[in-house]
C-alpha atoms as a PDB file:
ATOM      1  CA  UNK A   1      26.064  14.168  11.782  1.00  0.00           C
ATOM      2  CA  UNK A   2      26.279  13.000   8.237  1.00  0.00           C
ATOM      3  CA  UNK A   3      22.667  14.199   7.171  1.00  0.00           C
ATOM      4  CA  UNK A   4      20.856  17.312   7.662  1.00  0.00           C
ATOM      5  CA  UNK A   5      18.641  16.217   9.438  1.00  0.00           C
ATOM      6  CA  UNK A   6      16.720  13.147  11.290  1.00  0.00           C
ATOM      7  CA  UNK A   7      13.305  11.879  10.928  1.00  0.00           C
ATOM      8  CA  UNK A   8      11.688   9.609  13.312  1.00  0.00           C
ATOM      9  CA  UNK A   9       8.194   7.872  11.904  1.00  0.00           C
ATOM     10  CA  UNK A  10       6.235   5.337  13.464  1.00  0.00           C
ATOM     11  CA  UNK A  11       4.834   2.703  10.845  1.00  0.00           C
ATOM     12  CA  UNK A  12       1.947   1.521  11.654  1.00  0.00           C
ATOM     13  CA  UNK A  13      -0.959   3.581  10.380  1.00  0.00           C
ATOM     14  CA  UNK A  14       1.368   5.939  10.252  1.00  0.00           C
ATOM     15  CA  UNK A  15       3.594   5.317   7.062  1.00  0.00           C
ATOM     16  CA  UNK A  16       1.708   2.423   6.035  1.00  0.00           C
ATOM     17  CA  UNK A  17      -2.190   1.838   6.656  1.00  0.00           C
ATOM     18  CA  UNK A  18      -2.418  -0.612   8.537  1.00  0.00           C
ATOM     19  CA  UNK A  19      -1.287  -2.544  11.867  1.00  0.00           C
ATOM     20  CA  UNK A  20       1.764  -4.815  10.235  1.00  0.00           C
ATOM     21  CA  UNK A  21       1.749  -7.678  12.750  1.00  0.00           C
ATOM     22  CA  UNK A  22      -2.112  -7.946  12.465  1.00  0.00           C
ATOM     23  CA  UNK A  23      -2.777  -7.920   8.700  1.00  0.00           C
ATOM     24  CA  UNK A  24       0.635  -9.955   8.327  1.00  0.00           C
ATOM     25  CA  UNK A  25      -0.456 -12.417  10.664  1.00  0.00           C
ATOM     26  CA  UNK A  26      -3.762 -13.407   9.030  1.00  0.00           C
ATOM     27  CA  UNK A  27      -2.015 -13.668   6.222  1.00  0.00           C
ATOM     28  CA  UNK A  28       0.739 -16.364   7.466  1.00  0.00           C
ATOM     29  CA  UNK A  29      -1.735 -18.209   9.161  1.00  0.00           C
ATOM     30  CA  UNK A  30      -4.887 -18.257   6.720  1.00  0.00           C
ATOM     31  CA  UNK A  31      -3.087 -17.716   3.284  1.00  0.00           C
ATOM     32  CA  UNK A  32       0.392 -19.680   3.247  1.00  0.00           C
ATOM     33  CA  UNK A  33       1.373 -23.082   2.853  1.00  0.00           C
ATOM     34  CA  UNK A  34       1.722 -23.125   7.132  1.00  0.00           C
ATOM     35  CA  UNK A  35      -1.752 -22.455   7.124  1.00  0.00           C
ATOM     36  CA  UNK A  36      -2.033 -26.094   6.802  1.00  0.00           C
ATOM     37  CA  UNK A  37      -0.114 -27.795   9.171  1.00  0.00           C
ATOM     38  CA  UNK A  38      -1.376 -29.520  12.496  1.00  0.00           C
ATOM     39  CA  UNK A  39      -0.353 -26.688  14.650  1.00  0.00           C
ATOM     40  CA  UNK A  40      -1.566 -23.770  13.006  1.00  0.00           C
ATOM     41  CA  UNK A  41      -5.125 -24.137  14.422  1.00  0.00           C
ATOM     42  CA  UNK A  42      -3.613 -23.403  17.736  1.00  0.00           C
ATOM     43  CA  UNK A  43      -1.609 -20.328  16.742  1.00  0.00           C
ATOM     44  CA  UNK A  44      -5.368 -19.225  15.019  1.00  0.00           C
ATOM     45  CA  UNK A  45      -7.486 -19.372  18.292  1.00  0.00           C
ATOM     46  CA  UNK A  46      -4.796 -18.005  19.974  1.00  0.00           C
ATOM     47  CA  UNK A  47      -4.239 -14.896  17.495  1.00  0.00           C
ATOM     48  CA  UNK A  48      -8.409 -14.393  17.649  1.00  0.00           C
ATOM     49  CA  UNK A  49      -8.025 -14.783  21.662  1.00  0.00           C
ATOM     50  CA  UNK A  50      -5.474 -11.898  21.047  1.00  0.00           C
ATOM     51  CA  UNK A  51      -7.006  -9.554  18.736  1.00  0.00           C
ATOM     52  CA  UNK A  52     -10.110  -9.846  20.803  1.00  0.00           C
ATOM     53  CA  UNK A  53      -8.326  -8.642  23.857  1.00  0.00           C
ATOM     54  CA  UNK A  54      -6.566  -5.308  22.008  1.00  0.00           C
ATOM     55  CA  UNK A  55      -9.218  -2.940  23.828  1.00  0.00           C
ATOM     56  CA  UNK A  56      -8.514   0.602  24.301  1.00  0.00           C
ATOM     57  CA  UNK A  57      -7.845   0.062  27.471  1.00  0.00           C
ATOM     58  CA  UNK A  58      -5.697  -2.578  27.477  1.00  0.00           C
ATOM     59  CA  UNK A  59      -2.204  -3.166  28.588  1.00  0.00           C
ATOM     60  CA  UNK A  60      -0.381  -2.346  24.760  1.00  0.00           C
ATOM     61  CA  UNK A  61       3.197  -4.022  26.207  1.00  0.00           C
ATOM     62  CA  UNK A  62       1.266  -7.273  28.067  1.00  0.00           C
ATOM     63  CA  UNK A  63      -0.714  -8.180  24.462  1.00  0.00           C
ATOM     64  CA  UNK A  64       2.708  -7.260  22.437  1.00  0.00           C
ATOM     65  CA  UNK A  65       4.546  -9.940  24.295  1.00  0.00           C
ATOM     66  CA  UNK A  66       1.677 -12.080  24.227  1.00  0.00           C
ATOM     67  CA  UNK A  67       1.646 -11.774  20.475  1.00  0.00           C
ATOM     68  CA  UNK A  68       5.101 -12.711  20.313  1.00  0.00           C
ATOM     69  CA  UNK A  69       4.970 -15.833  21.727  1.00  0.00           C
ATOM     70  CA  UNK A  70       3.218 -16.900  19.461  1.00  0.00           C
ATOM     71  CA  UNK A  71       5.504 -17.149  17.133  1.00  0.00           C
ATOM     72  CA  UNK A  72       7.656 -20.243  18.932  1.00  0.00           C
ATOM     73  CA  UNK A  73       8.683 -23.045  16.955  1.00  0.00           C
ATOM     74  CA  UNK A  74       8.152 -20.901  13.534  1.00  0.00           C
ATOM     75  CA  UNK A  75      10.763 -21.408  11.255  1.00  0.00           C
ATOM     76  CA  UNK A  76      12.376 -17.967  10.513  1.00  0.00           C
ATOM     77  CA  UNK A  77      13.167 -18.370   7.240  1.00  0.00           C
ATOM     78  CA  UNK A  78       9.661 -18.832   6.285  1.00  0.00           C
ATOM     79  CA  UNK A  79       8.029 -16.272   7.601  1.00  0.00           C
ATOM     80  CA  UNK A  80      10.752 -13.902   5.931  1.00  0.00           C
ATOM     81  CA  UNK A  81       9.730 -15.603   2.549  1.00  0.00           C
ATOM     82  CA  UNK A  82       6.260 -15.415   3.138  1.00  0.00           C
ATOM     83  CA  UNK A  83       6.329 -11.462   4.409  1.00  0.00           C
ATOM     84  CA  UNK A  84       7.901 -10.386   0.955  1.00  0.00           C
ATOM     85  CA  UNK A  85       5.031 -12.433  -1.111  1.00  0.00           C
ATOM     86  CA  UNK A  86       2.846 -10.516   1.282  1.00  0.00           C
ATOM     87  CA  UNK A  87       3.993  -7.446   0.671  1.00  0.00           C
ATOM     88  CA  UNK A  88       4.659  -7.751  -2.937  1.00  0.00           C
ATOM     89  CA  UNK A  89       0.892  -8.363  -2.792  1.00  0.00           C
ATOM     90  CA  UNK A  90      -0.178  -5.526  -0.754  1.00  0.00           C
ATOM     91  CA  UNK A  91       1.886  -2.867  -3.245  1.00  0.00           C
ATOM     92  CA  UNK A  92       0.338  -4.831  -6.098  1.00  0.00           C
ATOM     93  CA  UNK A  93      -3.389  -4.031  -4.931  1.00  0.00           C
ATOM     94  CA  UNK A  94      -1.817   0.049  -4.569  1.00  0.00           C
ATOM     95  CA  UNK A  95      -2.968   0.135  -0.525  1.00  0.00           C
ATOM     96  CA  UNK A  96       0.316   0.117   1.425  1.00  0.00           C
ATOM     97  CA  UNK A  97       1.163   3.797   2.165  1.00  0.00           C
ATOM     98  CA  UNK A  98      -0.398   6.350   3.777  1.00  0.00           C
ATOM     99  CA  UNK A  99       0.197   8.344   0.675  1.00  0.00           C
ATOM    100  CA  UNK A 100       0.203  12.129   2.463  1.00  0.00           C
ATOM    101  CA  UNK A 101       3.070  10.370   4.831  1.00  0.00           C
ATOM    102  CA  UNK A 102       4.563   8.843   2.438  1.00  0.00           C
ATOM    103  CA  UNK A 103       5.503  11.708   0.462  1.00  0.00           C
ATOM    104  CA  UNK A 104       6.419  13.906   2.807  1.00  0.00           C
ATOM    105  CA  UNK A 105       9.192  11.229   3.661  1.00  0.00           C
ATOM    106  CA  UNK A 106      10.454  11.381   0.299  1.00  0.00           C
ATOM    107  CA  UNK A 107      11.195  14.582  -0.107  1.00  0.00           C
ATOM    108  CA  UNK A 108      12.829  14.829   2.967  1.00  0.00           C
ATOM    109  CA  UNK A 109      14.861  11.992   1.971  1.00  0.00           C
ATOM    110  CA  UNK A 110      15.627  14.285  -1.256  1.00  0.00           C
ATOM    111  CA  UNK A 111      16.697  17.448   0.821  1.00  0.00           C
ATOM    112  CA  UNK A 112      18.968  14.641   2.648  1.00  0.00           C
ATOM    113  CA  UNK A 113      17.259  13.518   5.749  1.00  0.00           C
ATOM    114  CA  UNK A 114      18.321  10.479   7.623  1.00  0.00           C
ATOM    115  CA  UNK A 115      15.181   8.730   7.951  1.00  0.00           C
ATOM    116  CA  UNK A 116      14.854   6.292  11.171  1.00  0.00           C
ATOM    117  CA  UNK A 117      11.883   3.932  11.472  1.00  0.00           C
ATOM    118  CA  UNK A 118      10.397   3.048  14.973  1.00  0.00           C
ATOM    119  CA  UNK A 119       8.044   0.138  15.181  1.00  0.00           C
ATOM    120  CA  UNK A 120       6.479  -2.196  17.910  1.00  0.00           C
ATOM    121  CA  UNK A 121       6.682  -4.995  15.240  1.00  0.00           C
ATOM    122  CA  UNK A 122       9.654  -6.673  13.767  1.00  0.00           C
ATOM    123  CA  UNK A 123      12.469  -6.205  11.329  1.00  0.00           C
ATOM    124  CA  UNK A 124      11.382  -9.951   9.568  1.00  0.00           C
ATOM    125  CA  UNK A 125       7.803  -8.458   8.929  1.00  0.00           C
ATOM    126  CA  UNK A 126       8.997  -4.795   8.436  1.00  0.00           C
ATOM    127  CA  UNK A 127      12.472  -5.195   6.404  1.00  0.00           C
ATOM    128  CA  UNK A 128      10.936  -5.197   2.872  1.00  0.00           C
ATOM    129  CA  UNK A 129       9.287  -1.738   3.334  1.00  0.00           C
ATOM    130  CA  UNK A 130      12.089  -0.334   4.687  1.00  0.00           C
ATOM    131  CA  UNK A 131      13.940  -1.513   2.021  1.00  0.00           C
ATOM    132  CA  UNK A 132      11.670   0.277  -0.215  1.00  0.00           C
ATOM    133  CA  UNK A 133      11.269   3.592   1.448  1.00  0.00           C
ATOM    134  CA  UNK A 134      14.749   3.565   1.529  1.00  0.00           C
ATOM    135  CA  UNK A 135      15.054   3.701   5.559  1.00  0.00           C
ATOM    136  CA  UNK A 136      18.636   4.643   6.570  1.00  0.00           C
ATOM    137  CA  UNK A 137      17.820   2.635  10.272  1.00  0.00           C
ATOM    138  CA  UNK A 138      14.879   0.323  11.449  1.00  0.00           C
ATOM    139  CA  UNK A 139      14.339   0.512  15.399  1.00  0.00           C
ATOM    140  CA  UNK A 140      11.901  -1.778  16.314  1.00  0.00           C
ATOM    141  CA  UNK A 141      11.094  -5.165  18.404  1.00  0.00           C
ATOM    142  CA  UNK A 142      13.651  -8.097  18.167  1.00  0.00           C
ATOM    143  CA  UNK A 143      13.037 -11.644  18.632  1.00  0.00           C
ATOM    144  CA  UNK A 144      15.299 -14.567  19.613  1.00  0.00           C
ATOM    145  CA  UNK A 145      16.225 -17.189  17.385  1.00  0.00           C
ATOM    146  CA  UNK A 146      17.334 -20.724  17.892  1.00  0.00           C
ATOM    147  CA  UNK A 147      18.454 -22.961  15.289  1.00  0.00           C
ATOM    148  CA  UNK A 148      15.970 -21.306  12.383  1.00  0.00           C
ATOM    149  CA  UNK A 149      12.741 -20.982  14.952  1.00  0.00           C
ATOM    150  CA  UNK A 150      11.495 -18.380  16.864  1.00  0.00           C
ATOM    151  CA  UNK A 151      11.671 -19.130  20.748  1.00  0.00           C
ATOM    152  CA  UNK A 152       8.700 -16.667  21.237  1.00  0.00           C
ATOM    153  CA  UNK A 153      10.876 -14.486  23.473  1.00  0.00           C
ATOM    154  CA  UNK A 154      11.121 -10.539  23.264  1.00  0.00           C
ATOM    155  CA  UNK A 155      14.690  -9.627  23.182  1.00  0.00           C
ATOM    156  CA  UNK A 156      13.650  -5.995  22.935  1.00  0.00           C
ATOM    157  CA  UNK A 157      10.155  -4.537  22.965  1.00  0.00           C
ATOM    158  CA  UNK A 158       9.554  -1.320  21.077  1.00  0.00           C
ATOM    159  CA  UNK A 159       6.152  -0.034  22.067  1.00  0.00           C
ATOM    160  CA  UNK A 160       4.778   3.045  24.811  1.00  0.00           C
ATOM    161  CA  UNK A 161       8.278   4.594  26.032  1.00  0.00           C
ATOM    162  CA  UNK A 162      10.482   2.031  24.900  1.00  0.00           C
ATOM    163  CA  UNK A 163      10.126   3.774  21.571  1.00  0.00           C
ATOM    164  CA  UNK A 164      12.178   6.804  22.928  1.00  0.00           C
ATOM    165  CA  UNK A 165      14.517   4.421  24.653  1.00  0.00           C
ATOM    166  CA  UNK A 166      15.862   3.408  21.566  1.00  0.00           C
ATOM    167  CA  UNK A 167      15.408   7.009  19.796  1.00  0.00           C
ATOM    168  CA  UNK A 168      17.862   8.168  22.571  1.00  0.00           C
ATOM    169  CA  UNK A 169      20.200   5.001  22.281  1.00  0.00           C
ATOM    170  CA  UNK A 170      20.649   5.424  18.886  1.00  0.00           C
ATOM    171  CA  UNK A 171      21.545   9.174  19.084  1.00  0.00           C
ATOM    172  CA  UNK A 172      23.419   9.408  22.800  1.00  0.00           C
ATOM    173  CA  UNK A 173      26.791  11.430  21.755  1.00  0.00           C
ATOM    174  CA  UNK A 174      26.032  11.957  18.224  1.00  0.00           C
ATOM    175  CA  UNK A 175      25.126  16.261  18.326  1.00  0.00           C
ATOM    176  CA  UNK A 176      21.655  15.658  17.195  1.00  0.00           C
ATOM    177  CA  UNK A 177      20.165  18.774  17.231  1.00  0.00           C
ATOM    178  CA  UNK A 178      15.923  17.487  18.077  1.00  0.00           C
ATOM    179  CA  UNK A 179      14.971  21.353  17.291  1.00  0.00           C
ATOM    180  CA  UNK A 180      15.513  20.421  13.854  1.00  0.00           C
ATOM    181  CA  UNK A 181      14.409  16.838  13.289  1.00  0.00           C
ATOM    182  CA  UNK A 182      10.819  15.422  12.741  1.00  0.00           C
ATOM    183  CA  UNK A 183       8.594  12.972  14.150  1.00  0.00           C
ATOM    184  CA  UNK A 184       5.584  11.368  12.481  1.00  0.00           C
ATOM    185  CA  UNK A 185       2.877   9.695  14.825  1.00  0.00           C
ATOM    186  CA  UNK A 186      -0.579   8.232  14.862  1.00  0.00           C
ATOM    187  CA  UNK A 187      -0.994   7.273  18.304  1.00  0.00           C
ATOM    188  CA  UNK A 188      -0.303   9.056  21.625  1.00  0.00           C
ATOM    189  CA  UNK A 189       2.316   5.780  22.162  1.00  0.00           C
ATOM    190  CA  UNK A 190       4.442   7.868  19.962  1.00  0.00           C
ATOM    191  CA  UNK A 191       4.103  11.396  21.825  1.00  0.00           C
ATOM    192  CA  UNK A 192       7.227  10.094  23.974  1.00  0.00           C
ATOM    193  CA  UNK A 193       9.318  10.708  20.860  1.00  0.00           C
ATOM    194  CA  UNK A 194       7.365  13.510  18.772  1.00  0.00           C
ATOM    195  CA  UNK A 195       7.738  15.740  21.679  1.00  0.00           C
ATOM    196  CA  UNK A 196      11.197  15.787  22.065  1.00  0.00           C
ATOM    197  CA  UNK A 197      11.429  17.440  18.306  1.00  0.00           C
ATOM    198  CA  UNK A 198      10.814  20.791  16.556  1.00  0.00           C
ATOM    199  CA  UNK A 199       8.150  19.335  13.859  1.00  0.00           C
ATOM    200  CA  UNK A 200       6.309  16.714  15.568  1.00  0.00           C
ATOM    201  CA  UNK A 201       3.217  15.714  12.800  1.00  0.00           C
ATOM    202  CA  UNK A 202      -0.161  13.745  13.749  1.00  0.00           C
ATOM    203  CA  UNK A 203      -0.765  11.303  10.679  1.00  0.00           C
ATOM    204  CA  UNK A 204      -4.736  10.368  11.028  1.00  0.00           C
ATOM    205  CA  UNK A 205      -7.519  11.315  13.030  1.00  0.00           C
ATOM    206  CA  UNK A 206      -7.215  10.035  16.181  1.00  0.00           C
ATOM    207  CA  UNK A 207      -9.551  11.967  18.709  1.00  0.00           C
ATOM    208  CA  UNK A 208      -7.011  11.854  21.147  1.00  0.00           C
ATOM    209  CA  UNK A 209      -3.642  12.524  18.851  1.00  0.00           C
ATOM    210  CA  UNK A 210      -6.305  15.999  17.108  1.00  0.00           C
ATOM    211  CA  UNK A 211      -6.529  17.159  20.681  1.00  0.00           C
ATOM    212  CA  UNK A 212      -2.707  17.241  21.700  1.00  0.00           C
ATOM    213  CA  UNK A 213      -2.249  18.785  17.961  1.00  0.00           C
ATOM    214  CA  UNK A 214      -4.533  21.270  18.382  1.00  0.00           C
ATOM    215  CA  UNK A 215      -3.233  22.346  22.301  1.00  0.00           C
ATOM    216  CA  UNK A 216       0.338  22.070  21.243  1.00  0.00           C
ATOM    217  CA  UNK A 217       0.225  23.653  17.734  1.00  0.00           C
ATOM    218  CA  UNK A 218       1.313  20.514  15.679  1.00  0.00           C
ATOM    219  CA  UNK A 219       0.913  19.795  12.327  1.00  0.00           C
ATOM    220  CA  UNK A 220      -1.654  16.975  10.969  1.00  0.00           C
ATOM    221  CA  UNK A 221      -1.877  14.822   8.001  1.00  0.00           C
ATOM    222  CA  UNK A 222      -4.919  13.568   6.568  1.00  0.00           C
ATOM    223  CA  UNK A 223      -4.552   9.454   6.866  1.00  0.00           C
ATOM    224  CA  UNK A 224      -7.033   8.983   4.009  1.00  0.00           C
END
């Protein structure tokens, strides 16, 4: 193990505050040159469709793949282009990070952690804040690409357990000793990977993520 130690974060309104395929999304299709084109109107109503389905009881994985689709016949290389003006705006206006988070991460990237990311969105979206974060590995969805445009197929979904799938991928054979790792989590999607560590900490105030903290004696962050 070339670091001291690992630490697994989820992103979303975890590290940063705010769902990244959401807010990105309104952007691409309200705010960018797309925005104009005949078929973005149809990508709108169905984003709306989709945002007004994301109930609490919904089926997370169903409405992930559903969101991913999408994004067929979208030109790759523009939406990269347009997710760093987006986030170059974002860090510009000073609300990106969940600042309590955020520096926690940094200072175990100072005592030299390896940190790993672990997202349900994607690495086109998410690459420029790992980037600047300084994220040793990004686990997270991946779609397929065909000859510059998304196909709107999942080639592997990152959200529920399939989080810890690719935790446990990534560190089959490699002497990771979990007792001393961390995990950083919002949502009880990510419990599948904060329990298998020593230092599992709740970022937010989920009702739901404040009772498993409190029975199991985990640590909490403040998201505000």
């Amino acid at each position: 193990m070339s670091k001291n130690y690992i630490v697994f974060s989820d992103i979303d309104e975890t590290l940063i505050r705010f769902k990244s395929m959401i807010t990105f999304m309104d952007y691409f299709l309200y705010k960018t040159p797309y925005a104009s084109r005949p078929e973005a109107e149809q990508k709108r109503k169905e984003f709306q469709a989709i945002n007004e389905a994301n109930t609490p009881t919904a089926d997370r994985a169903a409405l992930n793949k559903r969101f991913y689709e999408m994004f067929a016949g979208i030109s790759q290389a523009e939406l990269q282009a347009a997710a760093k003006t987006w986030l170059q705006e974002v860090m510009d206006r000073g609300d990106l990070f969940v600042s309590s988070a955020y520096s926690e991460q940094k200072e175990h990237k100072s005592r030299g952690a390896e940190l790993v990311l672990v997202s349900g969105s994607f690495k086109d979206i998410l690459g420029p804040i790992c980037s600047y974060v300084g994220a040793d590995l990004l686990l997270c969805s991946e779609l397929e690409v065909k000859d510059g445009l998304y196909t709107g197929t999942l080639l592997q979904q990152v959200i529920g357990d399939g989080k810890w799938e690719v935790i446990s991928r990534y560190i089959a054979g490699k002497g990771i000793q979990l007792d001393a790792c961390y995990a950083y989590g919002d949502h009880v999607s990510d419990i599948c990977f904060m329990e298998k560590v020593g230092n599992p900490v709740v970022v937010g105030d989920s009702p739901a993520m404040l009772k498993v903290a409190r029975e199991r004696s985990w640590r909490v962050l403040s998201a505000h």
